[in-house]
PDB file of N, CA and C in Angstrom:
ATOM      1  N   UNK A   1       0.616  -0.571  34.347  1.00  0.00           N
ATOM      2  CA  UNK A   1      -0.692  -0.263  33.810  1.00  0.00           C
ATOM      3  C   UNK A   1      -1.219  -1.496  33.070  1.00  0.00           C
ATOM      4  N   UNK A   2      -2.418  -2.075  33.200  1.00  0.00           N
ATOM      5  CA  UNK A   2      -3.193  -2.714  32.529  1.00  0.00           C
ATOM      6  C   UNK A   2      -3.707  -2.484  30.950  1.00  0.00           C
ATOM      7  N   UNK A   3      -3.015  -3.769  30.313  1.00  0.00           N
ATOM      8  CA  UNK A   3      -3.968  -3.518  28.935  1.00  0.00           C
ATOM      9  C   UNK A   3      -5.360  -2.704  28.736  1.00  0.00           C
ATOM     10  N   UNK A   4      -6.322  -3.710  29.414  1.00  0.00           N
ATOM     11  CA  UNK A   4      -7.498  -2.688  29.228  1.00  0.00           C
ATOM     12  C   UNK A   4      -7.380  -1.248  29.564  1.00  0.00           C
ATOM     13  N   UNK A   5      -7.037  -0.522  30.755  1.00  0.00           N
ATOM     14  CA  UNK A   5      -6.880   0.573  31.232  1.00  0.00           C
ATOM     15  C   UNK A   5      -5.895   1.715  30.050  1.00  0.00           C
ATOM     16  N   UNK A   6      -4.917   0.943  30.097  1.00  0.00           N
ATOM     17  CA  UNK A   6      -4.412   1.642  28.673  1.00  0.00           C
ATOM     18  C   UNK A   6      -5.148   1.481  27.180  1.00  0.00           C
ATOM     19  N   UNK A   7      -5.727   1.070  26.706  1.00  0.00           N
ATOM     20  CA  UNK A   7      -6.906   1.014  25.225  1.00  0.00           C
ATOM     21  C   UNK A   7      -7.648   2.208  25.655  1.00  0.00           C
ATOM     22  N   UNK A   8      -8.154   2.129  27.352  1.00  0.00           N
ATOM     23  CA  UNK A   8      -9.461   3.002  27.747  1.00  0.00           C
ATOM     24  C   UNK A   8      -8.691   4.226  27.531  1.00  0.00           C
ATOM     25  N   UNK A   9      -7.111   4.788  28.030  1.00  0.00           N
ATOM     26  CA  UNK A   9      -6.724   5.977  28.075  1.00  0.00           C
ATOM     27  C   UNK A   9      -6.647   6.741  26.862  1.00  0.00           C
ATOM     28  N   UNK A  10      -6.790   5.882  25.669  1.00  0.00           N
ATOM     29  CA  UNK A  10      -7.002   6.640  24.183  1.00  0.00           C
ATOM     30  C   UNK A  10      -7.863   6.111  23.276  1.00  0.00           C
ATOM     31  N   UNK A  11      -8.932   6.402  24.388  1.00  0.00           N
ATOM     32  CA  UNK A  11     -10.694   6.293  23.968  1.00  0.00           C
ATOM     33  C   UNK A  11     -10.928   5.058  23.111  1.00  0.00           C
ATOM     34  N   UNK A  12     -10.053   3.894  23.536  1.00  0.00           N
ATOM     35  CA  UNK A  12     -10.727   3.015  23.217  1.00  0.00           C
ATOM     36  C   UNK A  12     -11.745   2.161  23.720  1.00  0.00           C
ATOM     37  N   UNK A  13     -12.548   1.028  23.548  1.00  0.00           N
ATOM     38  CA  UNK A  13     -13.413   0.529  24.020  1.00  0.00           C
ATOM     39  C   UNK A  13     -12.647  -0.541  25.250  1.00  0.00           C
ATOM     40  N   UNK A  14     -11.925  -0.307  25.745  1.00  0.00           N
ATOM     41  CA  UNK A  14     -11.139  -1.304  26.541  1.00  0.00           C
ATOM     42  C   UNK A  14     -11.721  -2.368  27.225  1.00  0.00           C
ATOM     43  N   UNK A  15     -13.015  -2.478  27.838  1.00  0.00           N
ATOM     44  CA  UNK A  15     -13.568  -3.418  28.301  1.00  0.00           C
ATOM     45  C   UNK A  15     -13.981  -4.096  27.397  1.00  0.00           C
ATOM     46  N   UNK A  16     -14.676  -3.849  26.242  1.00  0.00           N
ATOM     47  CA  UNK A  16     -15.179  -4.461  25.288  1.00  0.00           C
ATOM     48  C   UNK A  16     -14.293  -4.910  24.259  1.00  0.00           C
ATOM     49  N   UNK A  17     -12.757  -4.660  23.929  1.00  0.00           N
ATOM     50  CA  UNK A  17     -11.958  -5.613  23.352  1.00  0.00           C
ATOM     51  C   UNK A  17     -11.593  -6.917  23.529  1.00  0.00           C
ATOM     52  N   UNK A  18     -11.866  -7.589  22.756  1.00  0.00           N
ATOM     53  CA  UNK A  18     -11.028  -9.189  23.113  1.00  0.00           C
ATOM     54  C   UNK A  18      -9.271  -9.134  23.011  1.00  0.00           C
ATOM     55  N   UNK A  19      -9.159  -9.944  24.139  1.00  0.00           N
ATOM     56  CA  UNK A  19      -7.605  -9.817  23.776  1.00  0.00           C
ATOM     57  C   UNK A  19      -7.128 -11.412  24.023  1.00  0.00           C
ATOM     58  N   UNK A  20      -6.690 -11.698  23.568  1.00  0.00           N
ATOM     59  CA  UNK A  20      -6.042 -13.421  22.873  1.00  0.00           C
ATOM     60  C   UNK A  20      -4.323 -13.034  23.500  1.00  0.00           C
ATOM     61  N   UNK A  21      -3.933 -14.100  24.213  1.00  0.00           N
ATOM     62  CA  UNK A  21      -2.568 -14.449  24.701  1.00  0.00           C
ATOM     63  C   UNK A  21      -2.409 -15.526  23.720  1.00  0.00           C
ATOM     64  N   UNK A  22      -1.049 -15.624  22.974  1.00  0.00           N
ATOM     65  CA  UNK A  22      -0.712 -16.204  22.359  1.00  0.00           C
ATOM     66  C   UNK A  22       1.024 -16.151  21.864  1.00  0.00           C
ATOM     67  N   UNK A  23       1.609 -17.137  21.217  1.00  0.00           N
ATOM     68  CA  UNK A  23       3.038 -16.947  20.946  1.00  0.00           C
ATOM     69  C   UNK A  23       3.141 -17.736  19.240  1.00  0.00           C
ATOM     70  N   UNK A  24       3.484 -16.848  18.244  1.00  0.00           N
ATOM     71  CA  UNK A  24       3.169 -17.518  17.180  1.00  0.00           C
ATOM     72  C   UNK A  24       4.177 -18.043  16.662  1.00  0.00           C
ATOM     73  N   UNK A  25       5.417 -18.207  17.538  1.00  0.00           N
ATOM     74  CA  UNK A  25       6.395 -18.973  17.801  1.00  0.00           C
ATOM     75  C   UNK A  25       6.494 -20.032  17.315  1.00  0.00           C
ATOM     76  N   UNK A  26       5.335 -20.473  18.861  1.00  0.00           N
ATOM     77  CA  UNK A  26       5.153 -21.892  19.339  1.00  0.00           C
ATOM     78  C   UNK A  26       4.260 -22.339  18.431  1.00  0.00           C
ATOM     79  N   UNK A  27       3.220 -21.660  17.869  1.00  0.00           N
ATOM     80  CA  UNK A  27       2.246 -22.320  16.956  1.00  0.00           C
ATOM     81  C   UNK A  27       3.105 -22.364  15.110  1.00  0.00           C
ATOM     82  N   UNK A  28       4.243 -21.838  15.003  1.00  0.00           N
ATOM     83  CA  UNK A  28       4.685 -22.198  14.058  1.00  0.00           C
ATOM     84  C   UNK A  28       5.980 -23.356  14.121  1.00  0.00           C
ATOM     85  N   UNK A  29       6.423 -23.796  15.157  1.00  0.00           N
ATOM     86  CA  UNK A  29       7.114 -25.198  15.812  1.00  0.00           C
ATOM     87  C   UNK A  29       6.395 -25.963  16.023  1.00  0.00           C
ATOM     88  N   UNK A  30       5.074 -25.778  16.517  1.00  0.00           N
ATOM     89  CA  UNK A  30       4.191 -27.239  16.771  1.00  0.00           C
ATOM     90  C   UNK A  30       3.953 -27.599  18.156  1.00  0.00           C
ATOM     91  N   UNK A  31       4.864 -26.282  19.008  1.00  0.00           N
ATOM     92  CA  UNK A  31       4.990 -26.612  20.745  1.00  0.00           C
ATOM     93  C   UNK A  31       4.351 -25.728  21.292  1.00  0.00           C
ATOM     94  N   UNK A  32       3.593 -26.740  22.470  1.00  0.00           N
ATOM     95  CA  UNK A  32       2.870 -25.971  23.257  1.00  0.00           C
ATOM     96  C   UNK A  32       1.479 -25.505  22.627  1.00  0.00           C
ATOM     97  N   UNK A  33       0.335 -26.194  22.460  1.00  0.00           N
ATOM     98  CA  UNK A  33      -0.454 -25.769  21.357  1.00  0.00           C
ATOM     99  C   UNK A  33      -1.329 -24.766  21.882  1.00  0.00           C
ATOM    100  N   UNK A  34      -1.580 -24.886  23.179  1.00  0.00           N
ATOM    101  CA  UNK A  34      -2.901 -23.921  24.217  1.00  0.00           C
ATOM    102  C   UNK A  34      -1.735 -22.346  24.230  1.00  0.00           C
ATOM    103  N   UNK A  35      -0.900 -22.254  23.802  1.00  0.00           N
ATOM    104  CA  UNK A  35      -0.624 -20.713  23.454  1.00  0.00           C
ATOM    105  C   UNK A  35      -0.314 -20.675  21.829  1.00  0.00           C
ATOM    106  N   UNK A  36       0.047 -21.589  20.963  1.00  0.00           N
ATOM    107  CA  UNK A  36       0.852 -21.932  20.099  1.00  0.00           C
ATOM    108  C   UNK A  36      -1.032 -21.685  18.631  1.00  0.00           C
ATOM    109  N   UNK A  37      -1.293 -22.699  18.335  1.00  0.00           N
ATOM    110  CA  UNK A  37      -2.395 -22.851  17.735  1.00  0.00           C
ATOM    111  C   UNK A  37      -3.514 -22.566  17.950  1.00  0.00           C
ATOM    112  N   UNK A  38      -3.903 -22.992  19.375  1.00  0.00           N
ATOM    113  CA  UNK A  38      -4.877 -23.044  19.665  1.00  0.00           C
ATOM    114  C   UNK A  38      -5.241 -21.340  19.662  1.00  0.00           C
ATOM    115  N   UNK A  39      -3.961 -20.347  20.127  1.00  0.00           N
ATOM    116  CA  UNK A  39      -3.992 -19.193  20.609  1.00  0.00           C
ATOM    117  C   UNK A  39      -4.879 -18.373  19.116  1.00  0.00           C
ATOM    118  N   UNK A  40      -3.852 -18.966  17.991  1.00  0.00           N
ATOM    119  CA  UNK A  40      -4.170 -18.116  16.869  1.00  0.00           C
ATOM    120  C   UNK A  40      -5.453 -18.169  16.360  1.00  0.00           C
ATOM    121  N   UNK A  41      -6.231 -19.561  16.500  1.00  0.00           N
ATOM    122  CA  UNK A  41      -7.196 -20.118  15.838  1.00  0.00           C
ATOM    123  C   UNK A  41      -8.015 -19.189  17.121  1.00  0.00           C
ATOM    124  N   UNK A  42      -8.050 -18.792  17.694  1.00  0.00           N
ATOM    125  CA  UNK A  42      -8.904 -17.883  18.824  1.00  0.00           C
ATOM    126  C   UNK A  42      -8.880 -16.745  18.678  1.00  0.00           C
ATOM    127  N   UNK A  43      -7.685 -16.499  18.294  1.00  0.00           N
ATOM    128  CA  UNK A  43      -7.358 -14.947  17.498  1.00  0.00           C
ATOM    129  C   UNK A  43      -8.095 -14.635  15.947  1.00  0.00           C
ATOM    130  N   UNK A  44      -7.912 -15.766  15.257  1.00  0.00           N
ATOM    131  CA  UNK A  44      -8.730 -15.355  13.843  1.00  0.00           C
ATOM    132  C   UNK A  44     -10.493 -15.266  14.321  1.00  0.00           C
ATOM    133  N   UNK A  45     -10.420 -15.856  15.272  1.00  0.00           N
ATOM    134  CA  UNK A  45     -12.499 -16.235  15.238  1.00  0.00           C
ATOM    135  C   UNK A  45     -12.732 -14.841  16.049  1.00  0.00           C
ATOM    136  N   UNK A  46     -11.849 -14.594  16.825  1.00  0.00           N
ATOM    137  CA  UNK A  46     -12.208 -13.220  17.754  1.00  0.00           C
ATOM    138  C   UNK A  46     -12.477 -12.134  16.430  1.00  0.00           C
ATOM    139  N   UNK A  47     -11.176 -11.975  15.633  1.00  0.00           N
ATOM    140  CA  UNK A  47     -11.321 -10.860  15.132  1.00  0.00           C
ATOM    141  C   UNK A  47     -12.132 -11.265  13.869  1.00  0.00           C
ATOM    142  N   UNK A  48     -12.847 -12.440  13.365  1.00  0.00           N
ATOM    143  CA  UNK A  48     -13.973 -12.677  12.326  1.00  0.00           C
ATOM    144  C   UNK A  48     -15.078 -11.700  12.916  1.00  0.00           C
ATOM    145  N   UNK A  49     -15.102 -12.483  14.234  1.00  0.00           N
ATOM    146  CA  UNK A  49     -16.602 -11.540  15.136  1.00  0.00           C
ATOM    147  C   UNK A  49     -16.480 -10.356  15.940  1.00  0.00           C
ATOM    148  N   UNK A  50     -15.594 -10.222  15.655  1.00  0.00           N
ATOM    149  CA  UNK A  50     -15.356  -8.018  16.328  1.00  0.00           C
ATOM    150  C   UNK A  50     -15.353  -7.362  14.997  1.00  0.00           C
ATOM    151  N   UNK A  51     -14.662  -7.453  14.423  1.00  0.00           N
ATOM    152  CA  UNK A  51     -14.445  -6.535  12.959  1.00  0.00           C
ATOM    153  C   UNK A  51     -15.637  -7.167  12.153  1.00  0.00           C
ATOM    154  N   UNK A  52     -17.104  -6.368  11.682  1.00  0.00           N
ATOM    155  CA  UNK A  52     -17.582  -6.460  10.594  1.00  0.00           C
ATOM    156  C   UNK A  52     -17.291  -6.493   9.573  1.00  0.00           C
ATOM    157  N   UNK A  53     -17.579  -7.547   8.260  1.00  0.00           N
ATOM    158  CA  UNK A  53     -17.187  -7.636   7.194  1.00  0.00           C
ATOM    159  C   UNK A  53     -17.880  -5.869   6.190  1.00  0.00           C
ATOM    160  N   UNK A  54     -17.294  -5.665   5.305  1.00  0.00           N
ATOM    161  CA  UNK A  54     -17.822  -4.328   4.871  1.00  0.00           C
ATOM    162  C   UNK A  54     -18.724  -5.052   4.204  1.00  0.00           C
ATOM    163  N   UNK A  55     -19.719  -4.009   3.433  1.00  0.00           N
ATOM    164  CA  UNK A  55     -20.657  -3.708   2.392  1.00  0.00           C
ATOM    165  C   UNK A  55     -19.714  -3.616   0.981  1.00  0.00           C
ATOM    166  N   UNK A  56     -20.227  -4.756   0.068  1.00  0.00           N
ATOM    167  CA  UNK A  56     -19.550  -4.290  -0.960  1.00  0.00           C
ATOM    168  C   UNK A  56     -20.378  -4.490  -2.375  1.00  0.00           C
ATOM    169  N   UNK A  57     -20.332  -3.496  -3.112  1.00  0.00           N
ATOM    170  CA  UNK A  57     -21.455  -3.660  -4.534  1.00  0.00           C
ATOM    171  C   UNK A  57     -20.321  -4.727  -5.390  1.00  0.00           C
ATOM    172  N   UNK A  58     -21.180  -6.339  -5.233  1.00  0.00           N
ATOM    173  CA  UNK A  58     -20.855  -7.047  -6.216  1.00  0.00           C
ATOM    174  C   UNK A  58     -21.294  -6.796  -7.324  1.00  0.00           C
ATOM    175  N   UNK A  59     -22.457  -5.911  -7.662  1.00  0.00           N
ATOM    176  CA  UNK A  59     -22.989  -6.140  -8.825  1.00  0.00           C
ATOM    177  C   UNK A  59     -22.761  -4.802  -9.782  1.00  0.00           C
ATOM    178  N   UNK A  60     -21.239  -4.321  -9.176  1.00  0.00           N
ATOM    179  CA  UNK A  60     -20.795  -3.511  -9.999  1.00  0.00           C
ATOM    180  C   UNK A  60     -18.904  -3.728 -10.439  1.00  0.00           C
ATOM    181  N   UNK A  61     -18.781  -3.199 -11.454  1.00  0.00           N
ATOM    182  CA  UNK A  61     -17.269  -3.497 -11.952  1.00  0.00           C
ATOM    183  C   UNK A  61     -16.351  -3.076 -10.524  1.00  0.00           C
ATOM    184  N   UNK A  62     -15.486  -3.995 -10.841  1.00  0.00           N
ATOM    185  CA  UNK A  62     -14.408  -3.844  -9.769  1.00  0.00           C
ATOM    186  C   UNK A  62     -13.712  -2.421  -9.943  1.00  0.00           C
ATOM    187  N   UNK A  63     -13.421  -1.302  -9.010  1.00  0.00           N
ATOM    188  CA  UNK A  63     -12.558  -0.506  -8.991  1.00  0.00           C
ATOM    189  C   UNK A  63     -10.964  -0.708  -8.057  1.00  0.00           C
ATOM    190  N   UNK A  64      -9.939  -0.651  -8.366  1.00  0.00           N
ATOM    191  CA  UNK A  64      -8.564  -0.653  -7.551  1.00  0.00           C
ATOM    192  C   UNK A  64      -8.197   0.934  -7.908  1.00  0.00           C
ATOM    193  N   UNK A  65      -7.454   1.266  -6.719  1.00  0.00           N
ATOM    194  CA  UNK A  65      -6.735   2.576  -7.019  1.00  0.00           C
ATOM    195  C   UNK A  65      -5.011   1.939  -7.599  1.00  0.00           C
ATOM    196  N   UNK A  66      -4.415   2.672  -8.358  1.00  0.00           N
ATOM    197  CA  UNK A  66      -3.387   2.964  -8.900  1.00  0.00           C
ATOM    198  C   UNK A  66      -2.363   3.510  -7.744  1.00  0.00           C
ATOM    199  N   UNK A  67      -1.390   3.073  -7.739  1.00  0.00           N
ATOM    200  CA  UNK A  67      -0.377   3.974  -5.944  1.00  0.00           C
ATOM    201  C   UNK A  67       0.611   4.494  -6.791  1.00  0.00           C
ATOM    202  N   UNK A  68       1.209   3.359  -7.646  1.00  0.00           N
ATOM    203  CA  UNK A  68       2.406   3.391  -8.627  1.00  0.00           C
ATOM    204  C   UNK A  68       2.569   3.339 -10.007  1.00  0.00           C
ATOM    205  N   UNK A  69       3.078   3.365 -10.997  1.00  0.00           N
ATOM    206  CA  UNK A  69       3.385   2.613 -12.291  1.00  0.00           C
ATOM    207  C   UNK A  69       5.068   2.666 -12.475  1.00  0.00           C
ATOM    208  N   UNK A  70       5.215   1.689 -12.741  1.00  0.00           N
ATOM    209  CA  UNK A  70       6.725   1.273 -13.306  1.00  0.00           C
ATOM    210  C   UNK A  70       7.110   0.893 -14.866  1.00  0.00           C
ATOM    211  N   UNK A  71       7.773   1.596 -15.660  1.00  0.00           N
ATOM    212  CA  UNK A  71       7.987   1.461 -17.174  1.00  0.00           C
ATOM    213  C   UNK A  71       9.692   0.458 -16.598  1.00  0.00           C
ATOM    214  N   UNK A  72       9.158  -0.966 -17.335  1.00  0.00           N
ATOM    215  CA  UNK A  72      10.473  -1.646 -17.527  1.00  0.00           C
ATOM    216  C   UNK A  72      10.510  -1.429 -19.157  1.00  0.00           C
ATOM    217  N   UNK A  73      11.911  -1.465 -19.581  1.00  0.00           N
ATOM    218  CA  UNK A  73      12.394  -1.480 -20.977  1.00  0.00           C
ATOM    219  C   UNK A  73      12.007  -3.150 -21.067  1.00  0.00           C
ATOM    220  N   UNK A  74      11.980  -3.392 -22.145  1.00  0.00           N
ATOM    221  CA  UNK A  74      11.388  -4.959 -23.039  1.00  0.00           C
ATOM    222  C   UNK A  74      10.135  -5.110 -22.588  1.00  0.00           C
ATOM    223  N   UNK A  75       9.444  -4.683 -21.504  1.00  0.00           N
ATOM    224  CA  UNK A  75       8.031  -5.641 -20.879  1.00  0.00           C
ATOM    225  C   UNK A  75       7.075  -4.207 -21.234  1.00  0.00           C
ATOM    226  N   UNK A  76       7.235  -3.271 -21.412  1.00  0.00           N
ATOM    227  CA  UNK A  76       6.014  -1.844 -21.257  1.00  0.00           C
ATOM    228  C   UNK A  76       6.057  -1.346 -19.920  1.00  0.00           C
ATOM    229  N   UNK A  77       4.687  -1.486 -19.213  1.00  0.00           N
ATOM    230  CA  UNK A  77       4.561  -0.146 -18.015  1.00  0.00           C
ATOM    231  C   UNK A  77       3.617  -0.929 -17.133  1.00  0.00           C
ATOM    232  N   UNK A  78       4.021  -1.612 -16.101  1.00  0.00           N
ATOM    233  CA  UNK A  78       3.469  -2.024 -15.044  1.00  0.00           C
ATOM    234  C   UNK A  78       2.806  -1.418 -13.844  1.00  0.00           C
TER     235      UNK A  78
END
């Protein structure tokens, strides 16, 4: 079965995905750069311009959610 054909079988956009061949192997040895570097640097620009950046209110206080807290003895509660 084909990449695209399989994305399409669970309603993805399969024709309309970019898909980048690459080995991040080779681009972290320095060999072979047309799969190695070149691959990744094609991979970051693909997914700059497929994935929209969100909407975000700068001109309000930052919110983070909380997942955890950890109480160490001597330091308080992280």
């Amino acid at each position: 079965m084909e990449i695209r054909e399989l994305l399409s079988s669970y309603d993805y956009p399969g024709d309309d995905i970019p898909i980048i061949r690459g080995s991040a192997l080779h681009a972290m040895n320095g060999t072979q750069p047309e799969i190695g570097e070149n691959s990744i640097r094609a991979l970051i620009a693909a997914v700059d311009e497929y994935i929209p950046t969100p909407a975000r209110a700068v001109d309000q206080p930052f919110l983070m959610p909380v997942e955890d807290v950890f109480s160490i003895s001597g330091r308080g509660t992280v």
